[in-house]
N, C-alpha and C. Protein backbone atom coordinates (compact mmCIF):
# COMPACT_ATOMS: atom_id res chain seq x y z
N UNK A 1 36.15 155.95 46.32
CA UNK A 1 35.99 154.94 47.35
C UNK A 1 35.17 153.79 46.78
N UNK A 2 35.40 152.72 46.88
CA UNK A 2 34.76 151.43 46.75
C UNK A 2 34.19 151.04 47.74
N UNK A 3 33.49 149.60 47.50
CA UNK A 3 32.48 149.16 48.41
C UNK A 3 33.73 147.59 49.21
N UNK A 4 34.24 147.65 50.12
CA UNK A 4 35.19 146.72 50.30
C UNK A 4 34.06 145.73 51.15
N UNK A 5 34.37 144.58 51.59
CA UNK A 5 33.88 143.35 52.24
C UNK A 5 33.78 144.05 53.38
N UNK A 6 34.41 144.30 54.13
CA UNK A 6 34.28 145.40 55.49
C UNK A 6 32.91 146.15 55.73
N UNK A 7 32.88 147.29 54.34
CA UNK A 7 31.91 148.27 54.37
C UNK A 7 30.22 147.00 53.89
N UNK A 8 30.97 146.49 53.12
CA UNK A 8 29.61 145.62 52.66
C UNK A 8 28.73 145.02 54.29
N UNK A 9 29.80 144.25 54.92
CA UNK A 9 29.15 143.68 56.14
C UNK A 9 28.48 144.83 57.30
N UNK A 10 29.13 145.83 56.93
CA UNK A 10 28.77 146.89 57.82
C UNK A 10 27.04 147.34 57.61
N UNK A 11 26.92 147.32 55.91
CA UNK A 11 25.70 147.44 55.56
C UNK A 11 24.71 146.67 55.74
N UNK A 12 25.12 145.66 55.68
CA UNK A 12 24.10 144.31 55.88
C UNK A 12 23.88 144.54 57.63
N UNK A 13 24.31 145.03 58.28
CA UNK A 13 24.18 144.49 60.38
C UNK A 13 23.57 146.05 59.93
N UNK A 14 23.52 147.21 58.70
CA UNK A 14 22.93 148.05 59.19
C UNK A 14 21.14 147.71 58.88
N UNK A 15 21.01 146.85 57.58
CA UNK A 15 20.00 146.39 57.10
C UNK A 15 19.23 145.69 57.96
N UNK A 16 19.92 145.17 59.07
CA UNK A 16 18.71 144.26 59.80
C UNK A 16 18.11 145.34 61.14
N UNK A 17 18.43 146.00 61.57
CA UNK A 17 17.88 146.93 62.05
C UNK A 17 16.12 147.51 61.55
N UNK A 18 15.60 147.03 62.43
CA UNK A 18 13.84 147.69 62.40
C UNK A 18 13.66 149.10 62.48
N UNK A 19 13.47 149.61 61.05
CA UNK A 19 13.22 151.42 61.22
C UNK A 19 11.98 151.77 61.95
N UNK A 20 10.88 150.44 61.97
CA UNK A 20 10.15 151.06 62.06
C UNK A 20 9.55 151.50 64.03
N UNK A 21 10.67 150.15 64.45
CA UNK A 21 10.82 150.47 66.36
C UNK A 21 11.81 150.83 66.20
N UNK A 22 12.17 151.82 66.93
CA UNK A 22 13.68 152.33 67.27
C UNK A 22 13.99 151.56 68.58
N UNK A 23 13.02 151.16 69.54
CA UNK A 23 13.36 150.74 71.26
C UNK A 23 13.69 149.04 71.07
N UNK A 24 14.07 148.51 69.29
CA UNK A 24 14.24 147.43 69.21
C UNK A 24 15.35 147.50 68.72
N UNK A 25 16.79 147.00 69.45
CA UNK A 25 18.19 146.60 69.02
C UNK A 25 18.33 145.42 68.33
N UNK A 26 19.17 145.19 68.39
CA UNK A 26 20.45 143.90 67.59
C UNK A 26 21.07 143.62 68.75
N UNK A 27 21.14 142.12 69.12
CA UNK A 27 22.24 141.79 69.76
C UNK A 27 23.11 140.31 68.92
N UNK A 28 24.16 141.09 68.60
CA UNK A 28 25.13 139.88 67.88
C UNK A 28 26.15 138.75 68.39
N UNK A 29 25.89 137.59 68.70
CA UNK A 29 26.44 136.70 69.63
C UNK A 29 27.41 136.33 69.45
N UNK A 30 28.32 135.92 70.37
CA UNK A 30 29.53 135.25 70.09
C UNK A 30 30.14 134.38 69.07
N UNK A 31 28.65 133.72 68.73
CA UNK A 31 28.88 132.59 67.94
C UNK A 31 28.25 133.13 65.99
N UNK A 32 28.03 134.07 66.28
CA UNK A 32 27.64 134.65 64.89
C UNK A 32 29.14 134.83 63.82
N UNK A 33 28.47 135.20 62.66
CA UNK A 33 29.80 134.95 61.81
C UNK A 33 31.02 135.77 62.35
N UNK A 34 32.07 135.55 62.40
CA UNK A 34 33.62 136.37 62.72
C UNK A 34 33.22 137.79 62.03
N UNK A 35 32.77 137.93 60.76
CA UNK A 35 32.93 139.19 59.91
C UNK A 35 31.43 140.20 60.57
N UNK A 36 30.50 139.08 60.63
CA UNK A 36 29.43 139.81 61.39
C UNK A 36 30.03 140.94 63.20
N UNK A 37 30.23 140.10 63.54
CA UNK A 37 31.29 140.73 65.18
C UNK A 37 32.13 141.44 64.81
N UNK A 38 32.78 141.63 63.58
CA UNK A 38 33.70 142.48 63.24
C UNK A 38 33.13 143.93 63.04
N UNK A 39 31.95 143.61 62.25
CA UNK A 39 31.27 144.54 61.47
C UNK A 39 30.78 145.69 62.50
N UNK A 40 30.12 144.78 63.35
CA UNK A 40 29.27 145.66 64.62
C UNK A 40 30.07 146.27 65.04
N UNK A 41 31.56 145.83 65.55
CA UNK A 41 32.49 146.47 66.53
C UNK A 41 33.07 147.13 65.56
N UNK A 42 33.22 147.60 64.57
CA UNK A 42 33.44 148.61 63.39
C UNK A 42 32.24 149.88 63.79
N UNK A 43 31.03 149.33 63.57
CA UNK A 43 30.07 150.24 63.51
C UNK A 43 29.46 150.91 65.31
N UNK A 44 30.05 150.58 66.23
CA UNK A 44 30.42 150.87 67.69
C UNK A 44 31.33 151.99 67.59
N UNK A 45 32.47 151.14 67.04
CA UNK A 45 33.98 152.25 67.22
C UNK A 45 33.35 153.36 66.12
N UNK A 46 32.56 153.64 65.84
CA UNK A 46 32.25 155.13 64.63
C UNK A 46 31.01 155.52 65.17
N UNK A 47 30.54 155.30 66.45
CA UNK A 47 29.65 156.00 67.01
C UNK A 47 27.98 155.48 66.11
N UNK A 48 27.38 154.59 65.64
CA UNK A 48 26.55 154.20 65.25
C UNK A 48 25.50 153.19 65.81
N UNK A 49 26.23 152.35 66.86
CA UNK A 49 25.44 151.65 67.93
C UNK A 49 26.10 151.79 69.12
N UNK A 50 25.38 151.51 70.05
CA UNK A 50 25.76 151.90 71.67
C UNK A 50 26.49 150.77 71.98
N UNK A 51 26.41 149.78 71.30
CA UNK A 51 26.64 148.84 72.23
C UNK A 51 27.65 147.63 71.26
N UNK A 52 29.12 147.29 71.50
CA UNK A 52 30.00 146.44 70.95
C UNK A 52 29.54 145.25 70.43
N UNK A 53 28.39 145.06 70.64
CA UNK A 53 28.04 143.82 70.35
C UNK A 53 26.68 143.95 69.46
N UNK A 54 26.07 145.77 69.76
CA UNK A 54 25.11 145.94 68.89
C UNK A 54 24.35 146.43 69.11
N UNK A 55 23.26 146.55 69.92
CA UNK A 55 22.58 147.15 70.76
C UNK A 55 21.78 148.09 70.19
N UNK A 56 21.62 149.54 70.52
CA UNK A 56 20.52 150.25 69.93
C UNK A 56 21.09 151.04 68.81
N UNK A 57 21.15 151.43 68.10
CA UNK A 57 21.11 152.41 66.97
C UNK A 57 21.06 154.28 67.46
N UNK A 58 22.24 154.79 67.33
CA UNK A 58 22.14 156.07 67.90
C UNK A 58 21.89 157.39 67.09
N UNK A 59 21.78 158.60 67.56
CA UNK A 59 20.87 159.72 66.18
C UNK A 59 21.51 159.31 64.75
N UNK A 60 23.15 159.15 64.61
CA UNK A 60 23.88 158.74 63.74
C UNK A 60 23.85 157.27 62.88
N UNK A 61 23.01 156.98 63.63
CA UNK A 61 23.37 155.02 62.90
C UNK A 61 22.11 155.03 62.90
N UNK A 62 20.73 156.03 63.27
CA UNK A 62 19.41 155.53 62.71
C UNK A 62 19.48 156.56 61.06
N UNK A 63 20.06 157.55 61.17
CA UNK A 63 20.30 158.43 60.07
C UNK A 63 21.05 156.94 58.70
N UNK A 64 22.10 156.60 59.23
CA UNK A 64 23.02 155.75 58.42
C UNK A 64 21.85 154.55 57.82
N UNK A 65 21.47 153.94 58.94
CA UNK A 65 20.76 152.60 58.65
C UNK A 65 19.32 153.29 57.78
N UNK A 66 18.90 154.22 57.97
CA UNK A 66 17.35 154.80 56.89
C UNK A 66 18.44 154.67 55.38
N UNK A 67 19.87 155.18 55.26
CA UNK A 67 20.22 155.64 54.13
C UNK A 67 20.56 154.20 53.56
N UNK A 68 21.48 153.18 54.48
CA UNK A 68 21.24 152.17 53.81
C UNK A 68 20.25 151.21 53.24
N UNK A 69 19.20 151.39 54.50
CA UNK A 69 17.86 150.54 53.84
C UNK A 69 17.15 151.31 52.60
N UNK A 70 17.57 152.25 52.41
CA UNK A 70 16.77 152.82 51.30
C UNK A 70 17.44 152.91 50.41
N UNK A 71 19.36 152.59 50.30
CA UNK A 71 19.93 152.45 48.97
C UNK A 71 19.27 150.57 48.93
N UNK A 72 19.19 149.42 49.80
CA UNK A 72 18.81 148.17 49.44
C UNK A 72 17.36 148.78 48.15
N UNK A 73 16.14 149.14 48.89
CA UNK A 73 15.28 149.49 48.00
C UNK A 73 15.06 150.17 46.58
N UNK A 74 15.85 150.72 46.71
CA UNK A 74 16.23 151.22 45.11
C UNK A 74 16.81 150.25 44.38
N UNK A 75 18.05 149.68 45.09
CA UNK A 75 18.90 148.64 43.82
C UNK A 75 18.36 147.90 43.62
N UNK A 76 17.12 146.90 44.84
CA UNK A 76 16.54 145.94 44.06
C UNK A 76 15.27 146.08 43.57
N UNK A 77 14.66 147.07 43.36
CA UNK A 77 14.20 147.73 42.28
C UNK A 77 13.80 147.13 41.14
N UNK A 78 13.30 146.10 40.64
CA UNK A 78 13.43 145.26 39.17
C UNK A 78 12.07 146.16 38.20
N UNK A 79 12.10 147.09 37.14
CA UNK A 79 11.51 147.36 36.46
C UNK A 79 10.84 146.23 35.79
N UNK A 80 9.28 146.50 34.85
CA UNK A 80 8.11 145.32 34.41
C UNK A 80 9.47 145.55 33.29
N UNK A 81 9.30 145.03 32.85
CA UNK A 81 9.68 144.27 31.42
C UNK A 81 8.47 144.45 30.29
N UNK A 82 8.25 145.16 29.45
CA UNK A 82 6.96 144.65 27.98
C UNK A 82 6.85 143.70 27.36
């Protein structure tokens, strides 16, 4: 499996999500990017937020969004240099 434009945007609407409030959602507006509204209503239809437009993060999409924010932290990662 690859990382397609789809799954990528999916990661990014999972990245902005606050791990550290859970009682704080996402709401994604009409006027936000086409691929952004796509993304959310991707990540709705797979049981990960409550809400089509974004809303809270459920046992499944706070599990998903810890795994994505913590693959962001690793990759950008930049080792010192000597």
């Amino acid at each position: 499996m690859s990382y397609t434009p789809e799954l990528i945007a999916e990661l990014e609407i999972l990245a902005l999500f606050n791990l550290a409030n859970t009682q704080e959602g996402l709401k994604i507006h009409h006027t936000a990017a086409p691929s952004a509204i796509a993304a959310v209503r991707r990540l709705y239809d797979k049981g990960l937020v409550d809400a089509a437009d974004g809303g809270y993060l459920t046992s499944l999409g706070l599990d998903a969004a810890e795994h994505a924010q913590s693959l962001l932290t690793i990759l950008a990662f930049e080792p010192e240099t000597a």
